[in-house]
Protein backbone atom coordinates (compact mmCIF):
# COMPACT_ATOMS: atom_id res chain seq x y z
CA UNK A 1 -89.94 11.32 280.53
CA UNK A 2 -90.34 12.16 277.10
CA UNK A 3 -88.09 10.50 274.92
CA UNK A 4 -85.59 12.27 272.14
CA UNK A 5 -84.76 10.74 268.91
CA UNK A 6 -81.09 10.78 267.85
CA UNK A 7 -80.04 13.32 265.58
CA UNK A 8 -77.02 12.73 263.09
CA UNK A 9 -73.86 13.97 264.05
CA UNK A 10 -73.77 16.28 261.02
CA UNK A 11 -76.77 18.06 262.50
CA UNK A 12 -75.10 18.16 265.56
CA UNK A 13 -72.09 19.75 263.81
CA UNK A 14 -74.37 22.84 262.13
CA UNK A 15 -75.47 24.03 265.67
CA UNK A 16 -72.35 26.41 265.96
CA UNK A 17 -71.35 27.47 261.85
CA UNK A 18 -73.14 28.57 259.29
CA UNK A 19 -73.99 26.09 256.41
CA UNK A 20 -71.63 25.76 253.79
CA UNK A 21 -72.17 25.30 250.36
CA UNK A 22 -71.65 22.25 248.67
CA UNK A 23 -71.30 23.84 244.70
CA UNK A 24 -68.39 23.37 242.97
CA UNK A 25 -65.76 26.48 242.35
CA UNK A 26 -66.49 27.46 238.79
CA UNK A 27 -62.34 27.81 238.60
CA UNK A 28 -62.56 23.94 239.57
CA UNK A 29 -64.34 22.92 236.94
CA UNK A 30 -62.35 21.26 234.22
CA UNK A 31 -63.64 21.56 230.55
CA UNK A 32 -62.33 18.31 228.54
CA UNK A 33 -59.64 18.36 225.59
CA UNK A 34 -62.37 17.15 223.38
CA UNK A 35 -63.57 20.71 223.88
CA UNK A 36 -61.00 22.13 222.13
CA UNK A 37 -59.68 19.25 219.90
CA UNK A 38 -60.04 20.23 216.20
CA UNK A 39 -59.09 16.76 214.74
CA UNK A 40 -56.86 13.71 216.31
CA UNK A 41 -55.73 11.91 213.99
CA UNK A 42 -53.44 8.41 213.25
CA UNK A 43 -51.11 8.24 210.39
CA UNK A 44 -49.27 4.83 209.40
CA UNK A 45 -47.40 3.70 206.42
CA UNK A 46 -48.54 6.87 204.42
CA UNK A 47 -52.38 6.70 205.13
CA UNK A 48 -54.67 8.04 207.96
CA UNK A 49 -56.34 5.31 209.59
CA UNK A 50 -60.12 5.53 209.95
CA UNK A 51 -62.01 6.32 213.08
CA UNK A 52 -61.85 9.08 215.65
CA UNK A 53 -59.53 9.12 218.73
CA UNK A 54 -59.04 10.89 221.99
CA UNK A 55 -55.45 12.19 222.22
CA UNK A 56 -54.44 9.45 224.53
CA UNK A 57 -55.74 6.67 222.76
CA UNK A 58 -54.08 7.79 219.52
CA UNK A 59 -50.57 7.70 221.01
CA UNK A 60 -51.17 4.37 222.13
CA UNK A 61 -52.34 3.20 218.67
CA UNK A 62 -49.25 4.44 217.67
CA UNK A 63 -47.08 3.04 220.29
CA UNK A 64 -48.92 -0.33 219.02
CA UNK A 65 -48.36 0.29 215.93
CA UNK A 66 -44.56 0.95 216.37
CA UNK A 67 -44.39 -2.74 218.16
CA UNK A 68 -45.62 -3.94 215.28
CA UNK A 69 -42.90 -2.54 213.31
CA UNK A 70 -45.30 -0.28 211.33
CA UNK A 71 -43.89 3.43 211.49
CA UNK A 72 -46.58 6.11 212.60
CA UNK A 73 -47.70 8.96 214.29
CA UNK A 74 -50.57 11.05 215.30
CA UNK A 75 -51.43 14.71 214.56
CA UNK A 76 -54.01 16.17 217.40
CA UNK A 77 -54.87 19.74 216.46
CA UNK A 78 -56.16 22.09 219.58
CA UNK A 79 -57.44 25.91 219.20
CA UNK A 80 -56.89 28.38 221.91
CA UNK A 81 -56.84 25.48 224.51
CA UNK A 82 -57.23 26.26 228.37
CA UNK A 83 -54.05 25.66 230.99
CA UNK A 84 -55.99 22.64 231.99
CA UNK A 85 -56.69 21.01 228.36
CA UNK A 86 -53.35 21.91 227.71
CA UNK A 87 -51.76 20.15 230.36
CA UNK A 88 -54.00 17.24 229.90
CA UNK A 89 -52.01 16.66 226.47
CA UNK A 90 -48.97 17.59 227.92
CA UNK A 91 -48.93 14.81 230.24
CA UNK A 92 -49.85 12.34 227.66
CA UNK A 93 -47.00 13.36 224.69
CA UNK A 94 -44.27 15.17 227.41
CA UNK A 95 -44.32 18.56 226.74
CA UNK A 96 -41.92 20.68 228.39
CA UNK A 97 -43.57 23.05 230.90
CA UNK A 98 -41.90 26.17 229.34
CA UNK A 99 -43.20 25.64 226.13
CA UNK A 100 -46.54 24.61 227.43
CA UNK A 101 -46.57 27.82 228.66
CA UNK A 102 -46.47 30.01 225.44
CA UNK A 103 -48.68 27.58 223.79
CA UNK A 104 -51.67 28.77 226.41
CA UNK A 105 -50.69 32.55 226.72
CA UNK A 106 -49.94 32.69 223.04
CA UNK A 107 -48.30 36.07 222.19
CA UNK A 108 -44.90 34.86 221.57
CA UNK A 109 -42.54 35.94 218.62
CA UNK A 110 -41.54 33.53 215.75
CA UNK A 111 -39.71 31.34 217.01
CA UNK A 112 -37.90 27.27 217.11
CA UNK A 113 -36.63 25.94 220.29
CA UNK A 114 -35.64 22.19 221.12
CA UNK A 115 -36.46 20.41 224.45
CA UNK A 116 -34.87 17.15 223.72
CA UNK A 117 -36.06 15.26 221.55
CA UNK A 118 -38.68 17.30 220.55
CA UNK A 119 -38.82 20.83 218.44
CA UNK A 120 -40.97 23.62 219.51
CA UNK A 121 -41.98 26.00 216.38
CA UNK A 122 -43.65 29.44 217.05
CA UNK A 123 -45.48 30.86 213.71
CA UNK A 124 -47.21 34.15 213.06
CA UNK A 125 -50.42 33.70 210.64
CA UNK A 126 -51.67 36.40 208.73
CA UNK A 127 -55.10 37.16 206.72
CA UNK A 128 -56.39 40.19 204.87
CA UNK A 129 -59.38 41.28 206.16
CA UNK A 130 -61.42 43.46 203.73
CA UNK A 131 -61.47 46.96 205.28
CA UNK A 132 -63.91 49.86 205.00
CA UNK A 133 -67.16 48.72 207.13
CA UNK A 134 -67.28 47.41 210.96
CA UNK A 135 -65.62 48.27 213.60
CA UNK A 136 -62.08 47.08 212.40
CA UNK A 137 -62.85 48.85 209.34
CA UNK A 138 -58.88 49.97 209.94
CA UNK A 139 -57.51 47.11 209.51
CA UNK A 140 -55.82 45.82 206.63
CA UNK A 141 -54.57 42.59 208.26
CA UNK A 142 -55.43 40.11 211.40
CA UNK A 143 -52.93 38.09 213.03
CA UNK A 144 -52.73 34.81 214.64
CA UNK A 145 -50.27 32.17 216.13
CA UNK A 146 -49.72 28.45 215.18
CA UNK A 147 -47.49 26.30 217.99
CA UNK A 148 -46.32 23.33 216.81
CA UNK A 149 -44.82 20.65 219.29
CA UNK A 150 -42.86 17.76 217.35
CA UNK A 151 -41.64 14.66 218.41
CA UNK A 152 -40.59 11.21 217.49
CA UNK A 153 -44.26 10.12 216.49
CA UNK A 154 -46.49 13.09 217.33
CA UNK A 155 -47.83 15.95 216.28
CA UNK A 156 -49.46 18.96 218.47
CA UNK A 157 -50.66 22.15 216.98
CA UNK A 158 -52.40 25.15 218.94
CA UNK A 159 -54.29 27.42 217.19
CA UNK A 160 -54.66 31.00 218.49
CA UNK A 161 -57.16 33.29 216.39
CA UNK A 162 -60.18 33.07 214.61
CA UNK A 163 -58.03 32.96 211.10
CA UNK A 164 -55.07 30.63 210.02
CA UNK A 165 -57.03 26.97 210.23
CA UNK A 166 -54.83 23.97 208.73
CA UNK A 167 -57.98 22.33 207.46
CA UNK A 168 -55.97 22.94 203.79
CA UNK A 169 -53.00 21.04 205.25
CA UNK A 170 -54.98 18.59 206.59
CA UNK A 171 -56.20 17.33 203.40
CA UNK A 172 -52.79 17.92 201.71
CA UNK A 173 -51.29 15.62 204.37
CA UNK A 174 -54.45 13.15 204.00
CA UNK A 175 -54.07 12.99 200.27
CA UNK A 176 -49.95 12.75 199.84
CA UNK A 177 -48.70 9.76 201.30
CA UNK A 178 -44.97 10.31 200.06
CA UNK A 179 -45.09 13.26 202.53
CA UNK A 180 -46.90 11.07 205.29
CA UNK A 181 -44.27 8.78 205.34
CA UNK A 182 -41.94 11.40 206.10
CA UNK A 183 -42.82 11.56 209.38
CA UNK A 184 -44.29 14.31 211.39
CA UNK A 185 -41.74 16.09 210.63
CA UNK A 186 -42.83 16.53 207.19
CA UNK A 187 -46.02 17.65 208.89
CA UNK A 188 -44.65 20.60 210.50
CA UNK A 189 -43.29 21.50 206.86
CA UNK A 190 -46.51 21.26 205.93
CA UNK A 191 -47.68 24.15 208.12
CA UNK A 192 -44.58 26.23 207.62
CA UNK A 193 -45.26 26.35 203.95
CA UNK A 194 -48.59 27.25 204.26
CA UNK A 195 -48.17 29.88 206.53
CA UNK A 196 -45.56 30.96 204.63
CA UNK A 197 -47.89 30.63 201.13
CA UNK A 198 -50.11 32.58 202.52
CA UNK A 199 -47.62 35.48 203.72
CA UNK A 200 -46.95 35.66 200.12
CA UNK A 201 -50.79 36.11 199.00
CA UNK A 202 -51.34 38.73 201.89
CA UNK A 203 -48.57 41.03 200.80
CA UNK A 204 -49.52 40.95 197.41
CA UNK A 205 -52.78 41.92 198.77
CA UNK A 206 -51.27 45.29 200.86
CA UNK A 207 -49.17 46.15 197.73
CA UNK A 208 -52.49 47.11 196.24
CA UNK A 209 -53.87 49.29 199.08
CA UNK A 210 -50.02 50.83 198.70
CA UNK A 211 -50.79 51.22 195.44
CA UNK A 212 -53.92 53.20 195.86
CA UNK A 213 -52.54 55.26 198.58
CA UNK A 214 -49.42 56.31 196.30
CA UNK A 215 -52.10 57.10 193.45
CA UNK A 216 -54.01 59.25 196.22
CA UNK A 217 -51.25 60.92 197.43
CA UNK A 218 -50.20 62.35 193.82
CA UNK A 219 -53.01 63.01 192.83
CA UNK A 220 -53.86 66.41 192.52
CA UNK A 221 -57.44 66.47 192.36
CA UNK A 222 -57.93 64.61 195.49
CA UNK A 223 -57.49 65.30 199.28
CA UNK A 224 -54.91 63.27 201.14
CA UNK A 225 -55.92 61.34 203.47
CA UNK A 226 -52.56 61.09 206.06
CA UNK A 227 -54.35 59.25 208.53
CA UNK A 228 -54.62 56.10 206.28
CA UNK A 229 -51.14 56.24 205.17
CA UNK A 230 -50.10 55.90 208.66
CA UNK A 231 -52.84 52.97 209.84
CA UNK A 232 -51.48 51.15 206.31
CA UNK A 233 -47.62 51.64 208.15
CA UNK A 234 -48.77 50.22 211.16
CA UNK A 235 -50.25 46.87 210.16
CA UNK A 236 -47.29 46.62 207.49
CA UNK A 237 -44.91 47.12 210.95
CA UNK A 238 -47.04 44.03 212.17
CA UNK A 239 -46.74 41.59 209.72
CA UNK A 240 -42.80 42.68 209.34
CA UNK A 241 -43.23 41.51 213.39
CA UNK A 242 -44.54 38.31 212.42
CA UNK A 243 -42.55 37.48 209.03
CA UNK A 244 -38.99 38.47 209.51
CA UNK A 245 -38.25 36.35 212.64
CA UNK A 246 -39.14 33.40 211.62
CA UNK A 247 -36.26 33.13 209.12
CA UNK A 248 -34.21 32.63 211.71
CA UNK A 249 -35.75 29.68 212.98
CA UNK A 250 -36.33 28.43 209.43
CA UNK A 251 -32.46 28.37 209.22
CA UNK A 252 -32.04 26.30 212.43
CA UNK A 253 -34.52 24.13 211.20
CA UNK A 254 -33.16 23.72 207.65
CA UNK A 255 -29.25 23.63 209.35
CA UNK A 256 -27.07 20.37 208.56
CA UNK A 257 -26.44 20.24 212.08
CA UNK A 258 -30.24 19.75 212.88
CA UNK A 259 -29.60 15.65 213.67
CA UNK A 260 -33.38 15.71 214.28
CA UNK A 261 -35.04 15.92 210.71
CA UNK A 262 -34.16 14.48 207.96
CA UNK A 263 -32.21 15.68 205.08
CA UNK A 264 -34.95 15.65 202.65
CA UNK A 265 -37.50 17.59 204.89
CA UNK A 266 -34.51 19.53 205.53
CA UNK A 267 -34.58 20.33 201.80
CA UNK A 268 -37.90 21.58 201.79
CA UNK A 269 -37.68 23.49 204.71
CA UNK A 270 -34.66 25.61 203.20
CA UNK A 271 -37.41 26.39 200.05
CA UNK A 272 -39.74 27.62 202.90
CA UNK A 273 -37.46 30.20 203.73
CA UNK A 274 -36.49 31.36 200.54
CA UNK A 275 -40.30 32.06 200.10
CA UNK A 276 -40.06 33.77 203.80
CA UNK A 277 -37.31 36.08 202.71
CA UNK A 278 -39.15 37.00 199.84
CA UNK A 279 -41.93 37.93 201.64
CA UNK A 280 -40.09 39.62 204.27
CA UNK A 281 -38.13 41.63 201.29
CA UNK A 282 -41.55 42.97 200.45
CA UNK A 283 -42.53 44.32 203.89
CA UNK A 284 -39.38 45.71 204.19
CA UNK A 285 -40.03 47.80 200.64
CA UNK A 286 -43.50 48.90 201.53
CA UNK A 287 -42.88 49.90 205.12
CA UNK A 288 -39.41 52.79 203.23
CA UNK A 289 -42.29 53.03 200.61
CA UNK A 290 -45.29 54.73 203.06
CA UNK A 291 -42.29 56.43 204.92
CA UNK A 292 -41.99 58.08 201.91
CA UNK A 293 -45.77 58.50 201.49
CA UNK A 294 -45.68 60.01 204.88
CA UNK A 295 -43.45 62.97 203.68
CA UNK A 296 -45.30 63.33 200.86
CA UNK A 297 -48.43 63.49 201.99
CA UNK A 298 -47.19 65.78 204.52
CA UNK A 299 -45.61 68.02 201.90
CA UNK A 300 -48.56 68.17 199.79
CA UNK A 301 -50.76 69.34 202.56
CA UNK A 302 -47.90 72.14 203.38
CA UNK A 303 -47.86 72.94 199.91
CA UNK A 304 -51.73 73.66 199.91
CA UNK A 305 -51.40 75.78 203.11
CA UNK A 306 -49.14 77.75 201.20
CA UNK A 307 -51.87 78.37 198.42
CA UNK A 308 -54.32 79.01 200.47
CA UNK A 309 -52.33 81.60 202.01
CA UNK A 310 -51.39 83.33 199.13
CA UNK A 311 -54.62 83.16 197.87
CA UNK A 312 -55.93 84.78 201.22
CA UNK A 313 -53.43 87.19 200.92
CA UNK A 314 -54.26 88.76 197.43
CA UNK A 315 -57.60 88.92 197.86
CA UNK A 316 -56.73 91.17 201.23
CA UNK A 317 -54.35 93.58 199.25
CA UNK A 318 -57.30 93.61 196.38
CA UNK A 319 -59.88 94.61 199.01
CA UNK A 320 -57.36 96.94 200.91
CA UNK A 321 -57.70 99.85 198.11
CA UNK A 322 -61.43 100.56 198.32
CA UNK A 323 -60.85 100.08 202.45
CA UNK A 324 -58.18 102.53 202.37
CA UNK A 325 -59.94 105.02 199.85
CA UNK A 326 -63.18 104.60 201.99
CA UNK A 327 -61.32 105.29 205.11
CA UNK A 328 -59.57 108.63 203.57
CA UNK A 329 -63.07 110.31 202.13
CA UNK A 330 -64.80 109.20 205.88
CA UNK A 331 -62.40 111.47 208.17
CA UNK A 332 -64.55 114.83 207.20
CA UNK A 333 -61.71 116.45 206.99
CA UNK A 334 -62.75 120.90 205.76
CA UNK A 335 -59.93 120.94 203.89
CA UNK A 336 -60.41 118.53 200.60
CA UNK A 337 -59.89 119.91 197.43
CA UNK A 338 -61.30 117.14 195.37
CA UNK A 339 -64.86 117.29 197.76
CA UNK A 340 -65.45 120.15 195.60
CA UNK A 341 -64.70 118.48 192.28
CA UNK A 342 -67.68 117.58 189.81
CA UNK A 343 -66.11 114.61 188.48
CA UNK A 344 -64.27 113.22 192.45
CA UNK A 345 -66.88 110.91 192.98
CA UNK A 346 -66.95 109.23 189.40
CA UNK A 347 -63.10 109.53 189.50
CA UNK A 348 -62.53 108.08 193.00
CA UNK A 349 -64.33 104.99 191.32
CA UNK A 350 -62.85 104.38 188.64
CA UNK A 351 -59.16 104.39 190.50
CA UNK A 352 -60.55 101.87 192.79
CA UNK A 353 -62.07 99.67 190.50
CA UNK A 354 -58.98 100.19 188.10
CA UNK A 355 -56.16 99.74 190.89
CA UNK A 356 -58.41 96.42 192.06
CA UNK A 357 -58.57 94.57 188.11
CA UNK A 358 -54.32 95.78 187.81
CA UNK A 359 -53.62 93.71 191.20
CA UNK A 360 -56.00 90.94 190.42
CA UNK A 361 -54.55 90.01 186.85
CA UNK A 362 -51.16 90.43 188.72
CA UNK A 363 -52.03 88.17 191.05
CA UNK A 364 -53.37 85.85 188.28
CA UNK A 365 -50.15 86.68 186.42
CA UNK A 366 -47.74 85.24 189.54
CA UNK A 367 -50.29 82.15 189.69
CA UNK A 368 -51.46 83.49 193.28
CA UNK A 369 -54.80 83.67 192.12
């Protein structure tokens, strides 16, 4: 008899189903916080320690640090994170799942809320993007967001956009360690003002563009472009959007009853949003100041339809007399006298070419012309 070797089970198995594959679900596939850390970093007694650290490791430097009886904290920076790097750090510092949430989707208003012992701040960022060439050649402004999860001895920012790094506040932080020892609280002050700062620069930026719409507009040598005036309302609607909310959560922040920061970063946080309110007084001016350039602009393109009317119009009466004239000497009628006369043709003429010149400097006269 002719003898059979064994086969494995699994081959056994396959006789009856189709082979499956063994490649992983690219939805499975976890990329690693690393990937979208911007900079982890340890702060104690003022300073940044040397040497790079992955977001868990830092918060148990810092936990060993605070046994020691040294205060610190560490600042791990993330931009536009996945729901799985997210809620890698979220295990590790104890982010509420609500406010993990908005940090991944992004797209949330300006905004502070508390989940225990740690503050959630929403912020807007703004940049001026010069306009005129590429395909966003319409815009006058980009926006961003900046989440900012504070605790006890952390710090977690997420970055959504290309604009709005903290690399600036960073260094400021690095470099002032009478602010370090603040806490991380002092940190998100940090980011408030420069957001903030730069809310200031940006609207001194669009107050120009205003500027050279207004002088377009009243101009009378030059056409008026409406279209502008309105794509210069709608990114000044945006960045009212992004600046006038946040004063309310600068006021929570900067409250008495905040028992959460101190009263010296409270301090400096009610400065913040005297700077916000200034800001948001300007966008509030420009926005009733193109309104008005609407109108304008919509008035002074009325008001040259109406001169190009009139315009139209006396050149049609002018041209109506030799029409009418020619029309009268083409009926062939048997009867007309003045056929007959010597001087008719020389006189018909000269009435038409004297009844044309007495409407035209009329016209002129009335400014129609």
């Amino acid at each position: 008899m002719p003898s059979f070797r064994a086969l494995p089970p699994s081959l056994l198995r396959q006789g009856g189903r189709q082979h499956q594959s063994t490649e992983p679900d690219a939805s499975s596939i976890h990329v690693p916080v690393a990937r979208a850390t911007v900079d982890c970093a340890v702060y104690a007694g003022g300073t940044r320690l040397p040497g790079k650290y992955a977001h868990s490791a830092a918060l148990e430097k810092v936990r060993e640090l605070e046994h020691e009886g040294r205060p610190a904290f560490v600042w791990i920076g993330l931009h536009e994170p996945d729901e799985h790097q997210m809620q890698a750090v979220a295990d590790v510092f104890d982010l509420h799942e609500l406010a993990v949430e908005d940090a991944v989707h992004a797209h949330q208003r300006p905004k502070l809320e508390r989940y225990d012992d740690t503050l959630f701040l929403v912020l807007k960022t703004i940049t001026y993007v010069e306009h005129g060439e590429g395909p966003k050649a319409h815009e006058i402004v980009e926006t961003g967001e900046i989440m900012v999860f504070v605790g006890a001895d952390f710090v977690v920012t997420v970055r959504h956009g290309v604009h709005g790094g903290l690399a600036g506040v960073r260094r400021q932080i690095d470099t002032s360690p009478a602010r370090c020892t603040l806490g991380p609280h002092a940190v998100m002050h940090a980011i408030a003002d420069h957001v903030v700062d730069t809310y200031l620069e940006v609207t001194d930026l669009v107050a120009n563009d205003i500027d050279a719409l207004e002088e377009n507009v009243f101009s009378p040598s030059s056409a008026t472009d409406i279209e502008r005036i309105y794509l210069a309302k709608r990114e000044v609607v945006e960045m009212r959007r992004a600046i006038s909310p946040l004063n309310l959560a600068l006021q929570r922040i900067g409250s008495d009853h905040n028992d959460l920061i101190s009263k010296e970063v409270r301090r400096y946080f009610r400065d913040v949003l005297d700077h916000n309110t200034q800001a948001a007084d300007r966008i509030a001016s420009y926005d009733d100041v193109l309104s008005s350039l609407v109108q304008a602009a919509v008035g002074k393109v009325s008001m040259q339809q109406n001169i190009d009317m009139r315009k139209i119009s006396a050149y049609v009466a002018i041209a109506a007399v030799p029409t009418a004239m020619a029309g009268i000497y083409g009926m062939n009628f048997d009867h007309m006298p003045e056929l007959d006369w010597i001087y008719g043709y020389p006189a018909v003429l000269l009435f038409m070419a004297s009844t044309c010149l007495l409407l035209y400097f009329t016209f002129r006269r009335n400014h129609w012309l």
